[in-house]
N, C-alpha and C. Protein backbone atom coordinates (compact mmCIF):
# COMPACT_ATOMS: atom_id res chain seq x y z
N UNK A 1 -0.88 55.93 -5.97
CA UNK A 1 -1.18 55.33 -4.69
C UNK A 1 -2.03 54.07 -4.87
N UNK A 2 -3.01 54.35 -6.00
CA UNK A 2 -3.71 52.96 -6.21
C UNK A 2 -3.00 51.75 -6.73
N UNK A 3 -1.85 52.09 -7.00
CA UNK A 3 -0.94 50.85 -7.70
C UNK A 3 -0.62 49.75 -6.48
N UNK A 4 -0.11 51.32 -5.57
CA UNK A 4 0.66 50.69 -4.45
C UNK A 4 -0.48 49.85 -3.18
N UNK A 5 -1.56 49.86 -3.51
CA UNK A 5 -2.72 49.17 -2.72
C UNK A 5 -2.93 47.96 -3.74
N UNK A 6 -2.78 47.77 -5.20
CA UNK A 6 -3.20 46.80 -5.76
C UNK A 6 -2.09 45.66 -5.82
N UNK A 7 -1.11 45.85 -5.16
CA UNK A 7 0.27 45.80 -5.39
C UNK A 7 0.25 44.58 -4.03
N UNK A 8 -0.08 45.76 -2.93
CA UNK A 8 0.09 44.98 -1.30
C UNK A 8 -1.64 44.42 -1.26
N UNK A 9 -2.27 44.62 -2.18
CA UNK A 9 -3.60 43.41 -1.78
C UNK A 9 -2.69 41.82 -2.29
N UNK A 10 -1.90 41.89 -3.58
CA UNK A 10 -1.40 40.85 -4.59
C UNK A 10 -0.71 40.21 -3.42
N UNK A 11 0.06 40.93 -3.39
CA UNK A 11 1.45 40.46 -2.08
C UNK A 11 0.57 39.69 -0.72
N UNK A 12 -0.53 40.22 -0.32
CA UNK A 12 -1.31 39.56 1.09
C UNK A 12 -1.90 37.93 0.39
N UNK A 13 -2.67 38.49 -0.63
CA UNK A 13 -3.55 37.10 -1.66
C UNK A 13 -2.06 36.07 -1.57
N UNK A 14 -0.93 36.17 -2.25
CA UNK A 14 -0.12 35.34 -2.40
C UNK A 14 0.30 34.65 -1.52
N UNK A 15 0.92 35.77 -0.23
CA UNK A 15 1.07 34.89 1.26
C UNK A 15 0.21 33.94 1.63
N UNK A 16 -1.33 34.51 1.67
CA UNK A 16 -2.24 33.87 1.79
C UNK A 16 -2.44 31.99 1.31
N UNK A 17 -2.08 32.30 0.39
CA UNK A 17 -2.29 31.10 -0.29
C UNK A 17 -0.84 29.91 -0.22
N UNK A 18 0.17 30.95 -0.24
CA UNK A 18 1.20 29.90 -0.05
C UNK A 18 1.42 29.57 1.61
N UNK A 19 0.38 30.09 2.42
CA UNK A 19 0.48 29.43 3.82
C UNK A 19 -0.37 28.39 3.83
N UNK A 20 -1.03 28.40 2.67
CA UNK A 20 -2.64 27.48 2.70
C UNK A 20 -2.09 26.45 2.00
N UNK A 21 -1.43 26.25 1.53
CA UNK A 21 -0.53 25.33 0.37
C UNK A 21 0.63 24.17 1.45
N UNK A 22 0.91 25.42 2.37
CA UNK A 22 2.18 25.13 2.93
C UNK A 22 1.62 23.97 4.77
N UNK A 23 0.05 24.17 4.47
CA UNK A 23 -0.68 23.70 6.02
C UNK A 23 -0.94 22.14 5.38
N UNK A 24 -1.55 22.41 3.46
CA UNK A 24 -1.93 21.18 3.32
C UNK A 24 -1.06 20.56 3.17
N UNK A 25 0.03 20.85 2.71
CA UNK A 25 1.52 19.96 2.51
C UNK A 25 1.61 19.46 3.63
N UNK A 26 1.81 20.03 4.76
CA UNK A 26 2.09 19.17 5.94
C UNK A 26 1.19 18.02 6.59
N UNK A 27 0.02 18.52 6.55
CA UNK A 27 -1.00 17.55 6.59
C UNK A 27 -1.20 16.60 5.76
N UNK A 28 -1.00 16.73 4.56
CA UNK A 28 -0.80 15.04 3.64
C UNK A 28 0.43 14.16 4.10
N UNK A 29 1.44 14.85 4.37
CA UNK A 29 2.77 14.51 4.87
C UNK A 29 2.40 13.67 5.46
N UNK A 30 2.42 14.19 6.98
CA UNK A 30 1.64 14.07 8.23
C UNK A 30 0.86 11.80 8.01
N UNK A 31 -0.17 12.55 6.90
CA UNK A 31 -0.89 11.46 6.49
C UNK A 31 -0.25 10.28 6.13
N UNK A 32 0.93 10.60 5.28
CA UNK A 32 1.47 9.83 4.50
C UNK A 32 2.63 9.08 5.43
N UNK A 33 3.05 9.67 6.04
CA UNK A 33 4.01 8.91 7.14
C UNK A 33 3.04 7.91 8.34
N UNK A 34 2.06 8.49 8.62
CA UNK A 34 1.31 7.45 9.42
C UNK A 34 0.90 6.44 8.75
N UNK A 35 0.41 6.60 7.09
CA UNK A 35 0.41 5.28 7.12
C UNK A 35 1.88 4.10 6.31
N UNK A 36 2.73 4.70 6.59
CA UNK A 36 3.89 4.11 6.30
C UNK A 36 4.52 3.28 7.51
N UNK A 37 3.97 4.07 8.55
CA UNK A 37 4.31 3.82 9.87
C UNK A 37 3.50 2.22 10.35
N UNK A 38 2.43 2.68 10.10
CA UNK A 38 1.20 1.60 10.16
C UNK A 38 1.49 0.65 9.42
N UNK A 39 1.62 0.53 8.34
CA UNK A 39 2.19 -0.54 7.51
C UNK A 39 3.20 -1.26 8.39
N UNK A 40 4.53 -0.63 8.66
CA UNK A 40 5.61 -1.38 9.73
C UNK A 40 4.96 -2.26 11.07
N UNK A 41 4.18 -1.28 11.20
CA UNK A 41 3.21 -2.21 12.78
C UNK A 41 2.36 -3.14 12.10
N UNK A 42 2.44 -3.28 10.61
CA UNK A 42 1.15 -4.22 10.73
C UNK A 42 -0.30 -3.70 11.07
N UNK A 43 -0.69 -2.67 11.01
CA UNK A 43 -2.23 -2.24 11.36
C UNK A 43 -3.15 -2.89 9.86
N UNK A 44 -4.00 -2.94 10.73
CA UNK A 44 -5.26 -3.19 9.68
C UNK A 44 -6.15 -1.76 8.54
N UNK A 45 -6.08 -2.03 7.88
CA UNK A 45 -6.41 -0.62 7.22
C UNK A 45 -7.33 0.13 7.98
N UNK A 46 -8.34 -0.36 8.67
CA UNK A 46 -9.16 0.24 9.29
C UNK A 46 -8.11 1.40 10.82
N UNK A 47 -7.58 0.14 11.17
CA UNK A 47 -6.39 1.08 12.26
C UNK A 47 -5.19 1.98 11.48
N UNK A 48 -5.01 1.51 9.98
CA UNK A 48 -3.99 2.40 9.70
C UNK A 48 -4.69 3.74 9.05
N UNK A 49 -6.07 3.95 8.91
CA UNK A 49 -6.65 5.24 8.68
C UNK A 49 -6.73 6.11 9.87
N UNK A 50 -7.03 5.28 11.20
CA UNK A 50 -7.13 5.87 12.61
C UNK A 50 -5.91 6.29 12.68
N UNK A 51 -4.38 5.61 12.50
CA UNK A 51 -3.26 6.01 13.23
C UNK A 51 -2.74 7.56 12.19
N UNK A 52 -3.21 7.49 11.24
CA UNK A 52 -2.55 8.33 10.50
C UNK A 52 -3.55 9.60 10.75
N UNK A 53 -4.55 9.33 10.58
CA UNK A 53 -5.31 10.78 11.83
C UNK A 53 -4.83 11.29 12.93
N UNK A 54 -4.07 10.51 13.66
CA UNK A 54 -3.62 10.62 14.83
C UNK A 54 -2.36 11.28 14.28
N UNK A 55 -1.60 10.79 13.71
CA UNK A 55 -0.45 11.38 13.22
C UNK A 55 -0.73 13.22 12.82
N UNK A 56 -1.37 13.22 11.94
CA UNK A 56 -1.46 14.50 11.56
C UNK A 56 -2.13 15.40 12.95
N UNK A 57 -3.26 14.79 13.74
CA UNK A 57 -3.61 15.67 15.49
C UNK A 57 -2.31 15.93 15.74
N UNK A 58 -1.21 14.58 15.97
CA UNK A 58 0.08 14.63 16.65
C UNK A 58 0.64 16.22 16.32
N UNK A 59 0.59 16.63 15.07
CA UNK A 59 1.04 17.92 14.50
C UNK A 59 0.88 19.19 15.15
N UNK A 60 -0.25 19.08 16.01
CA UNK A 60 -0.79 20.49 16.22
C UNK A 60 -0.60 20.54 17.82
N UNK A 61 0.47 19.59 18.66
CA UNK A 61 0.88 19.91 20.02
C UNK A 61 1.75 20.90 20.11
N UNK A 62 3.11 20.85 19.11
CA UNK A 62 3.87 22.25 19.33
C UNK A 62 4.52 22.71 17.65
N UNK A 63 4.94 23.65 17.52
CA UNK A 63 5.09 24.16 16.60
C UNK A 63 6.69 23.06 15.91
N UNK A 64 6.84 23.06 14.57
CA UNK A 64 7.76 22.38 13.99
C UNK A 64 7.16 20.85 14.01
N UNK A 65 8.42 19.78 14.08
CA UNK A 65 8.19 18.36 13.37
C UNK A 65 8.35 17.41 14.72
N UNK A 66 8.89 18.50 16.08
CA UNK A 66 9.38 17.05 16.50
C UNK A 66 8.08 16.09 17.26
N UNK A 67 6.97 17.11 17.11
CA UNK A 67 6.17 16.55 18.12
C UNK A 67 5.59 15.32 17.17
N UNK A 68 5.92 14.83 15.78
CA UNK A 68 5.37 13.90 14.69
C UNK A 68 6.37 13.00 15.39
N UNK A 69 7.78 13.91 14.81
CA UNK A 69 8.60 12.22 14.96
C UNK A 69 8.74 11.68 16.51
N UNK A 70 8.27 12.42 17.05
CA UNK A 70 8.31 12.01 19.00
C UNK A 70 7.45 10.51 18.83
N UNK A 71 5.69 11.18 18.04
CA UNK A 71 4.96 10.13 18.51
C UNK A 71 5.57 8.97 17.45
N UNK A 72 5.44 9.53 16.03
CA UNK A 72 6.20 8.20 14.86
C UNK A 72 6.86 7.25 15.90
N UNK A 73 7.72 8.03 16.09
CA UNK A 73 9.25 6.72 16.32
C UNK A 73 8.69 5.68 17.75
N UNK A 74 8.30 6.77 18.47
CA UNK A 74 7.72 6.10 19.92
C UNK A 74 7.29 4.82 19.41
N UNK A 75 5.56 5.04 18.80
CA UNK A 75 5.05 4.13 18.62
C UNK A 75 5.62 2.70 17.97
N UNK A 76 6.63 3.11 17.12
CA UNK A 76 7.11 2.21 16.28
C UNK A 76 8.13 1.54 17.32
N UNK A 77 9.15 2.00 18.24
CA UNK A 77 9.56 1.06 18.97
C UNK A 77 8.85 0.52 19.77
N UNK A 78 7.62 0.55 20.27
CA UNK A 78 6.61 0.77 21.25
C UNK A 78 6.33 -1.02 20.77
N UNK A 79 5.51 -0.59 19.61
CA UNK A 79 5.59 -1.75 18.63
C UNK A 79 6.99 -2.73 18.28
N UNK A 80 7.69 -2.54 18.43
CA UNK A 80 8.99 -3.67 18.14
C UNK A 80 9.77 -3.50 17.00
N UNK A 81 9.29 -2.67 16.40
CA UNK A 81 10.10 -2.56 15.10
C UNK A 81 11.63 -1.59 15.48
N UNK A 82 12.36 -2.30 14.62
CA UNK A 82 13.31 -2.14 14.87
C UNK A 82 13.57 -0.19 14.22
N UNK A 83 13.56 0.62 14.82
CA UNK A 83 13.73 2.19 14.19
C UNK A 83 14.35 3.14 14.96
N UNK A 84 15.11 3.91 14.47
CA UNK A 84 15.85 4.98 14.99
C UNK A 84 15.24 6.64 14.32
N UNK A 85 15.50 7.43 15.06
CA UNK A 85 15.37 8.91 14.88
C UNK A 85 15.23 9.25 12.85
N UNK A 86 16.84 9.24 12.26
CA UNK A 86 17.34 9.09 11.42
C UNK A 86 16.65 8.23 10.61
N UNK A 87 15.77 7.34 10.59
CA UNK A 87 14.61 6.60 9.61
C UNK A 87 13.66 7.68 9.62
N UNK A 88 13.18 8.05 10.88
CA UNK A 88 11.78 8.90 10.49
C UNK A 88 12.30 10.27 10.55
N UNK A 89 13.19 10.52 10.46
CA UNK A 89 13.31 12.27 9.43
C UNK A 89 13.21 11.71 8.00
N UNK A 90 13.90 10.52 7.87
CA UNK A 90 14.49 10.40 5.93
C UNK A 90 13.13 10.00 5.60
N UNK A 91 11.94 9.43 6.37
CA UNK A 91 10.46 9.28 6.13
C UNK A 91 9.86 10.15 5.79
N UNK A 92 10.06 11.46 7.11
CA UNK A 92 9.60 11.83 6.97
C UNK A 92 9.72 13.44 5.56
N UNK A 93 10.84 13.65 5.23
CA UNK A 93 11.45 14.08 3.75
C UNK A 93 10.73 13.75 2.99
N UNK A 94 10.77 12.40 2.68
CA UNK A 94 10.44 11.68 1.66
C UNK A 94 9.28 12.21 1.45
N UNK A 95 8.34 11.67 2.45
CA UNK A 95 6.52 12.25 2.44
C UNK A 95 6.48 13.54 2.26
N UNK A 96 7.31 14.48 2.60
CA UNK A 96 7.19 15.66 2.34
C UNK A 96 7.00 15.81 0.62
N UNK A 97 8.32 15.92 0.36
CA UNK A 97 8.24 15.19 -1.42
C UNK A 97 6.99 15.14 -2.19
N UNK A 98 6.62 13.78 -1.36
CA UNK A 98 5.58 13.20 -2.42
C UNK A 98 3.99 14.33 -2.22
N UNK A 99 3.91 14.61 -0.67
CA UNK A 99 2.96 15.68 -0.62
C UNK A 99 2.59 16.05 -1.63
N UNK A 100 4.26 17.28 -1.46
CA UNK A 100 4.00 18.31 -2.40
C UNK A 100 3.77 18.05 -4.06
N UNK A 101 4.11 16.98 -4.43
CA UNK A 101 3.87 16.71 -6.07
C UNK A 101 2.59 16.00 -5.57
N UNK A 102 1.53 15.41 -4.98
CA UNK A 102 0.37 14.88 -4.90
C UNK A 102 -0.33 16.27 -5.18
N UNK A 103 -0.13 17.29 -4.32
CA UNK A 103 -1.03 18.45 -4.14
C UNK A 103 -0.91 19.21 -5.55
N UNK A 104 0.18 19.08 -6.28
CA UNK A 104 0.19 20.24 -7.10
C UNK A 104 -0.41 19.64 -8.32
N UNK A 105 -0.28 17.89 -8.59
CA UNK A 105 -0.90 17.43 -9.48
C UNK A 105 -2.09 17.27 -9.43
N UNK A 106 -3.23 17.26 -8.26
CA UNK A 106 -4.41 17.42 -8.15
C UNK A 106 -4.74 19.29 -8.57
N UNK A 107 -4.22 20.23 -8.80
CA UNK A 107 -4.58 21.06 -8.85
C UNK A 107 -4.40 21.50 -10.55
C-alpha cells in the first residue's frame, strides 16, 4: 500500500510541475509576441515592455488563445499595419517554440 501512496504522491509532484512549466510557457509566449507585435507598431522600448505586459494580462480574460490574438491582431490593425488572423497564430506558434526552448535552457 505504501508503494501505491509513493507512486500517486510522484504522479501529483509531476502534474504539478508540468502545469507550472506549461503557465510559464505561455506567459513568455504571451511576452514574446507582444513584443514582436510592438516592434510592427513601432513602440518605443519603454511602450514595447508596457504592451507586452498587457499582452500576457490579455491572457487571463478567458480560457485558451483567442482572447491574445483578439487583442494582438486588433491592435495591430488598429495601428495600420497591414495583418490578418493567420499571421498571429503562425506568431503566435512560433513564440510558443521559442518559449519553450528559452525555459528549458535556463533550467
Amino acid at each position: 500500500m505504501k508503494e501505491f501512496s509513493d507512486r500517486e504522491r510522484a504522479e501529483e509532484g509531476k502534474f504539478a510541475r508540468d502545469e507550472e512549466m506549461a503557465f510559464r510557457i505561455t506567459a513568455r509566449r504571451n511576452r514574446l509576441v507582444g513584443t514582436w507585435a510592438a516592434g510592427l507598431m513601432g513602440l518605443t522600448p519603454e511602450e514595447t515592455d508596457a504592451y507586452a505586459k498587457a499582452v500576457v494580462q490579455a491572457d487571463f480574460e478567458e480560457a485558451g488563445d483567442e482572447d491574445v490574438i483578439r487583442k494582438v491582431l486588433g491592435d495591430l490593425v488598429g495601428a495600420n499595419v497591414d495583418m490578418d488572423d493567420r499571421r498571429v497564430r503562425s506568431a503566435l506558434h512560433d513564440a510558443t517554440v521559442e518559449a519553450r526552448r528559452q525555459l528549458i535552457e535556463s533550467q
